[in-house]
Protein backbone atom coordinates (compact mmCIF):
# COMPACT_ATOMS: atom_id res chain seq x y z
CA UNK A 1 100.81 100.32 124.43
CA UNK A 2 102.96 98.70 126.53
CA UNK A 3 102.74 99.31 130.33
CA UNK A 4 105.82 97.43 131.89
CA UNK A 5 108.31 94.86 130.60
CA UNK A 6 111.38 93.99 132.27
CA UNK A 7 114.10 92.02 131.27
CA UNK A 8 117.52 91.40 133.56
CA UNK A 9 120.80 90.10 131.82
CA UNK A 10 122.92 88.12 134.03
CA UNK A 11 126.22 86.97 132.78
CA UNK A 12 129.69 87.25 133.51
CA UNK A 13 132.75 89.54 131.91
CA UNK A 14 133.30 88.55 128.64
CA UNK A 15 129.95 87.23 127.56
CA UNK A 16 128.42 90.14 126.01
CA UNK A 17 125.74 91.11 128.40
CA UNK A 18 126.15 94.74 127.76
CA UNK A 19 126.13 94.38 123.94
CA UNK A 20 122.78 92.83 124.35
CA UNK A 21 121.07 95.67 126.52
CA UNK A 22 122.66 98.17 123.61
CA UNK A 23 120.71 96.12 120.90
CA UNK A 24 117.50 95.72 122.50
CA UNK A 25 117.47 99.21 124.02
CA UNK A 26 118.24 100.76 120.40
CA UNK A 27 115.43 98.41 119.00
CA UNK A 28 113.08 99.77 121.87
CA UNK A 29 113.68 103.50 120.71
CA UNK A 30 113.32 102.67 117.33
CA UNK A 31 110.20 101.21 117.79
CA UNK A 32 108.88 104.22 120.15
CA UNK A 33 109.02 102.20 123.52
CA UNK A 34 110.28 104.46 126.20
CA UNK A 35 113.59 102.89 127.99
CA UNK A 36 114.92 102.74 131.15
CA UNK A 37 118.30 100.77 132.00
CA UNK A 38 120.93 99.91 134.33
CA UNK A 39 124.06 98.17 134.50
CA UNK A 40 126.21 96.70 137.54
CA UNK A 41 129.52 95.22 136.54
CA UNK A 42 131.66 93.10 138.45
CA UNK A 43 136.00 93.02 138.59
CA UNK A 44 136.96 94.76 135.33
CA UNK A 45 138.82 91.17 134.49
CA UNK A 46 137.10 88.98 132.15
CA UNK A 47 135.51 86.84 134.88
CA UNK A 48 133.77 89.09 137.04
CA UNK A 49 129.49 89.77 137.52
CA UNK A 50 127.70 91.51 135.28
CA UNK A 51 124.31 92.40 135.22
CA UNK A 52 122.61 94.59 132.76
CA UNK A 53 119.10 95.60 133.41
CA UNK A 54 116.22 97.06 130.45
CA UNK A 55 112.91 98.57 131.51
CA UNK A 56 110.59 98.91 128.46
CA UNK A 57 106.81 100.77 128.57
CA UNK A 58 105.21 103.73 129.50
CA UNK A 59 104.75 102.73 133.42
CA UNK A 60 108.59 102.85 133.91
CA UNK A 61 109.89 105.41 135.65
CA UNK A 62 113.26 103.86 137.47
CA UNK A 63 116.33 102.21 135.80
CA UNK A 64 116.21 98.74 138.39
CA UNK A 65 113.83 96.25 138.24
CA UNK A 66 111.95 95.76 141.48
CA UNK A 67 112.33 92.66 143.32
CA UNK A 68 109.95 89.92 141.90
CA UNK A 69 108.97 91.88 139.13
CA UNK A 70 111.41 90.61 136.61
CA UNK A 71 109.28 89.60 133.48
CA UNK A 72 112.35 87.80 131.71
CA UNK A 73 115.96 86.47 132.88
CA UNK A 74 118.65 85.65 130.72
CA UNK A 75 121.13 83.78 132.22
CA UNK A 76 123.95 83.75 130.41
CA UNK A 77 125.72 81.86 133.37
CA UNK A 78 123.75 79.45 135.84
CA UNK A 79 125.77 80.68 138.77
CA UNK A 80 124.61 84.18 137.90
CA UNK A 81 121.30 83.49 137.10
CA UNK A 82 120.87 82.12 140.56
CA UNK A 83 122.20 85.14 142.23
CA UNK A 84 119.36 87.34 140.73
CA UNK A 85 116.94 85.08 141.83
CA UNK A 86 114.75 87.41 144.03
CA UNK A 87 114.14 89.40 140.51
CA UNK A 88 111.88 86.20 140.07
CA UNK A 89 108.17 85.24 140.55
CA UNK A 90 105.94 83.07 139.33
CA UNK A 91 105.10 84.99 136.17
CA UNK A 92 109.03 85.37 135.13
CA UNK A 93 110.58 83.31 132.72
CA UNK A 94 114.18 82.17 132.40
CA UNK A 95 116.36 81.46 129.35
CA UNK A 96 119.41 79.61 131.32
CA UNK A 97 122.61 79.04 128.94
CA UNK A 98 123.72 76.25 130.54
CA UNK A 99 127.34 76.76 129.85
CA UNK A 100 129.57 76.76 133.28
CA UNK A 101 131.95 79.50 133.70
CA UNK A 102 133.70 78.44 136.82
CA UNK A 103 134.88 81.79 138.49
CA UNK A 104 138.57 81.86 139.61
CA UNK A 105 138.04 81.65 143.34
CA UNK A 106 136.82 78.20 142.83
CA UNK A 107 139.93 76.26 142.03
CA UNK A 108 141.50 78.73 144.58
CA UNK A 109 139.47 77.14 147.31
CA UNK A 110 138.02 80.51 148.65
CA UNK A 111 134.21 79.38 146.85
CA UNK A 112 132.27 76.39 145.88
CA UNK A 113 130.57 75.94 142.95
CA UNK A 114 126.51 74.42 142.73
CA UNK A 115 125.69 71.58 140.50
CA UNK A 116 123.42 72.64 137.64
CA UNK A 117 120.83 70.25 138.67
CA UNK A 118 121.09 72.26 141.90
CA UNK A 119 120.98 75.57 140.30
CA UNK A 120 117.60 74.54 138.03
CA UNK A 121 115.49 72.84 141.09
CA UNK A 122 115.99 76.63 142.63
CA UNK A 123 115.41 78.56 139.47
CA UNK A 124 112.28 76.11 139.07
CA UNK A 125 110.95 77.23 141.98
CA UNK A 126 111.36 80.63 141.56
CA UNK A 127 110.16 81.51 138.09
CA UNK A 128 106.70 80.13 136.27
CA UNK A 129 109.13 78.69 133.72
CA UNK A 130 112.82 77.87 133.03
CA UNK A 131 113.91 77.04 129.22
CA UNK A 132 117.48 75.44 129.12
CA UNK A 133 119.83 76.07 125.85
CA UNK A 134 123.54 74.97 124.73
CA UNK A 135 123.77 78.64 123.31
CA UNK A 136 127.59 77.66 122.56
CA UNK A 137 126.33 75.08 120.47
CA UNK A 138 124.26 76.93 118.50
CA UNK A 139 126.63 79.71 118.20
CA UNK A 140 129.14 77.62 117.33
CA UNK A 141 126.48 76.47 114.26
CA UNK A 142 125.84 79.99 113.13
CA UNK A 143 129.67 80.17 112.88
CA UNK A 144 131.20 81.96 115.84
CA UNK A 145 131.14 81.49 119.61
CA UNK A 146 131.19 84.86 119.59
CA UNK A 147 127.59 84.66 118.96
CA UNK A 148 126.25 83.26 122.14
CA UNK A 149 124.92 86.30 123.63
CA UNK A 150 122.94 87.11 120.10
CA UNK A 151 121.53 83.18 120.32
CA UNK A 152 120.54 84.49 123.91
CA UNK A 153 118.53 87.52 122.33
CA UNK A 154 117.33 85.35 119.64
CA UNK A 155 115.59 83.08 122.21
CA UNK A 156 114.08 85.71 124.18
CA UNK A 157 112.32 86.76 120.82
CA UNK A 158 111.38 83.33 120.34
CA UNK A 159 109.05 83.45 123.88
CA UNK A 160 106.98 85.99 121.61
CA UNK A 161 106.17 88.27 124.88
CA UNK A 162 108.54 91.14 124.00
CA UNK A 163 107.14 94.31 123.16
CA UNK A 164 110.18 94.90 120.00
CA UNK A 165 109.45 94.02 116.18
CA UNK A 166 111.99 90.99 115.46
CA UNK A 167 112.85 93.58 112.52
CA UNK A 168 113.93 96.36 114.19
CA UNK A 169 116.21 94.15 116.68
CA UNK A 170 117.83 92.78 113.23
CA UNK A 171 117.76 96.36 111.95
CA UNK A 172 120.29 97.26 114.81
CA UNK A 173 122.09 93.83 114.48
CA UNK A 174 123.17 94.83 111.05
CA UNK A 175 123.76 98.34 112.07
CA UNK A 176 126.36 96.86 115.03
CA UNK A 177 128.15 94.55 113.26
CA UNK A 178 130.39 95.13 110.04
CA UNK A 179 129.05 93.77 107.19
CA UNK A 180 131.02 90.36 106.81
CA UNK A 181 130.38 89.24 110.59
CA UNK A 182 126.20 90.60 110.44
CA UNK A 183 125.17 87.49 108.95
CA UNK A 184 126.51 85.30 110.92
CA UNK A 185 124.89 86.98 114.05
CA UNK A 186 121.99 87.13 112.06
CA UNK A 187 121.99 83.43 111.86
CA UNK A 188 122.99 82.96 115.60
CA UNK A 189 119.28 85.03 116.71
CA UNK A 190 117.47 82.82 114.08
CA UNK A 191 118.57 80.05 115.61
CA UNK A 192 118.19 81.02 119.22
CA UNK A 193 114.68 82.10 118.41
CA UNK A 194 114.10 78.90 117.13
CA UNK A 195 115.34 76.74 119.38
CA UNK A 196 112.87 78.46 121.79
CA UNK A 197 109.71 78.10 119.79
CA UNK A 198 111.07 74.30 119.85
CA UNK A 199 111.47 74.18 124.01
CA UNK A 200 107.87 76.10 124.19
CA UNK A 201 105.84 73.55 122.40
């Protein structure tokens, strides 16, 4: 039985984020976890925040996490990771792709931007542990950027703490994705999930 387990997607427009709440809440149903879920999105351009949030366990009651209570953060953009930060304590844990997606007020001059190395030491602080991945990269190796987000899922798997059969999450890959792009999503979790055993040992 699983009491409480909270995970919070942070991303921007365009990344996915609310693809990859839809897969792990339909995995969660499927394997008889009760879900609760939220999501805020930014500017409807490609661009803007997005945050998606999934509740899983039979001590959930409300769709937002409480502050500090955050079990694990994906961070599909640093910037956006480190505005969720008071989600964090020192029993979350934080997969950070460390892709930059500079938003459009930047070059405009109405924002700044912080360095990565800036973004980490705070994320460092905030969360018991912070695992860094080129999901790109990988993606790009399983055969489609597209893939990022499902690396992103793939290494969340790989921190073995979620309360979802690896199965059933495939199960509802496949069941997303026509037949002649599933593999390669397929390959884009195995590799995520592996490339987080790696940064765990």
């Amino acid at each position: 039985m699983t009491k409480e387990f909270n995970v919070l997607i942070t991303g921007v427009g365009g990344q996915g984020a609310i693809l990859m709440s839809e897969l792990l809440g339909k995995a969660a149903v499927k394997d008889g976890l009760q879900v609760r879920g939220s999501e805020i999105l930014g500017m409807a351009v490609r661009g803007g925040s997005v945050t998606s949030a999934i509740r899983l366990g039979d001590d959930v009651y409300g769709p937002l996490i409480p502050m500090g209570k955050c079990n694990a953060l994906l961070g599909m953009e640093p910037s956006e990771a480190l505005r969720n930060i008071t989600c964090l304590s020192k029993s979350s844990l934080v997969i950070l792709n460390t892709a930059v997606t500079v938003p459009f007020t930047v070059p405009l001059g109405q924002s700044s931007y912080p360095s990565l190395e800036a973004i980490l030491e705070k994320l460092n602080k905030a969360a018991g542990r912070v695992i860094q991945l080129d999901a790109a990269k990988l993606a790009q190796e399983a055969g489609s950027l597209l893939t990022t987000n499902i690396v992103m899922l793939g290494a969340l798997f790989g921190t073995e703490q979620l309360p979802i059969k690896i199965a059933t999450l495939k199960e509802a890959i496949q069941e997303r994705f026509k037949a002649k792009v599933a593999p390669v999503n397929i390959k884009a979790f195995d590799l995520g999930y592996e490339a987080c055993q790696q940064a765990l040992k």
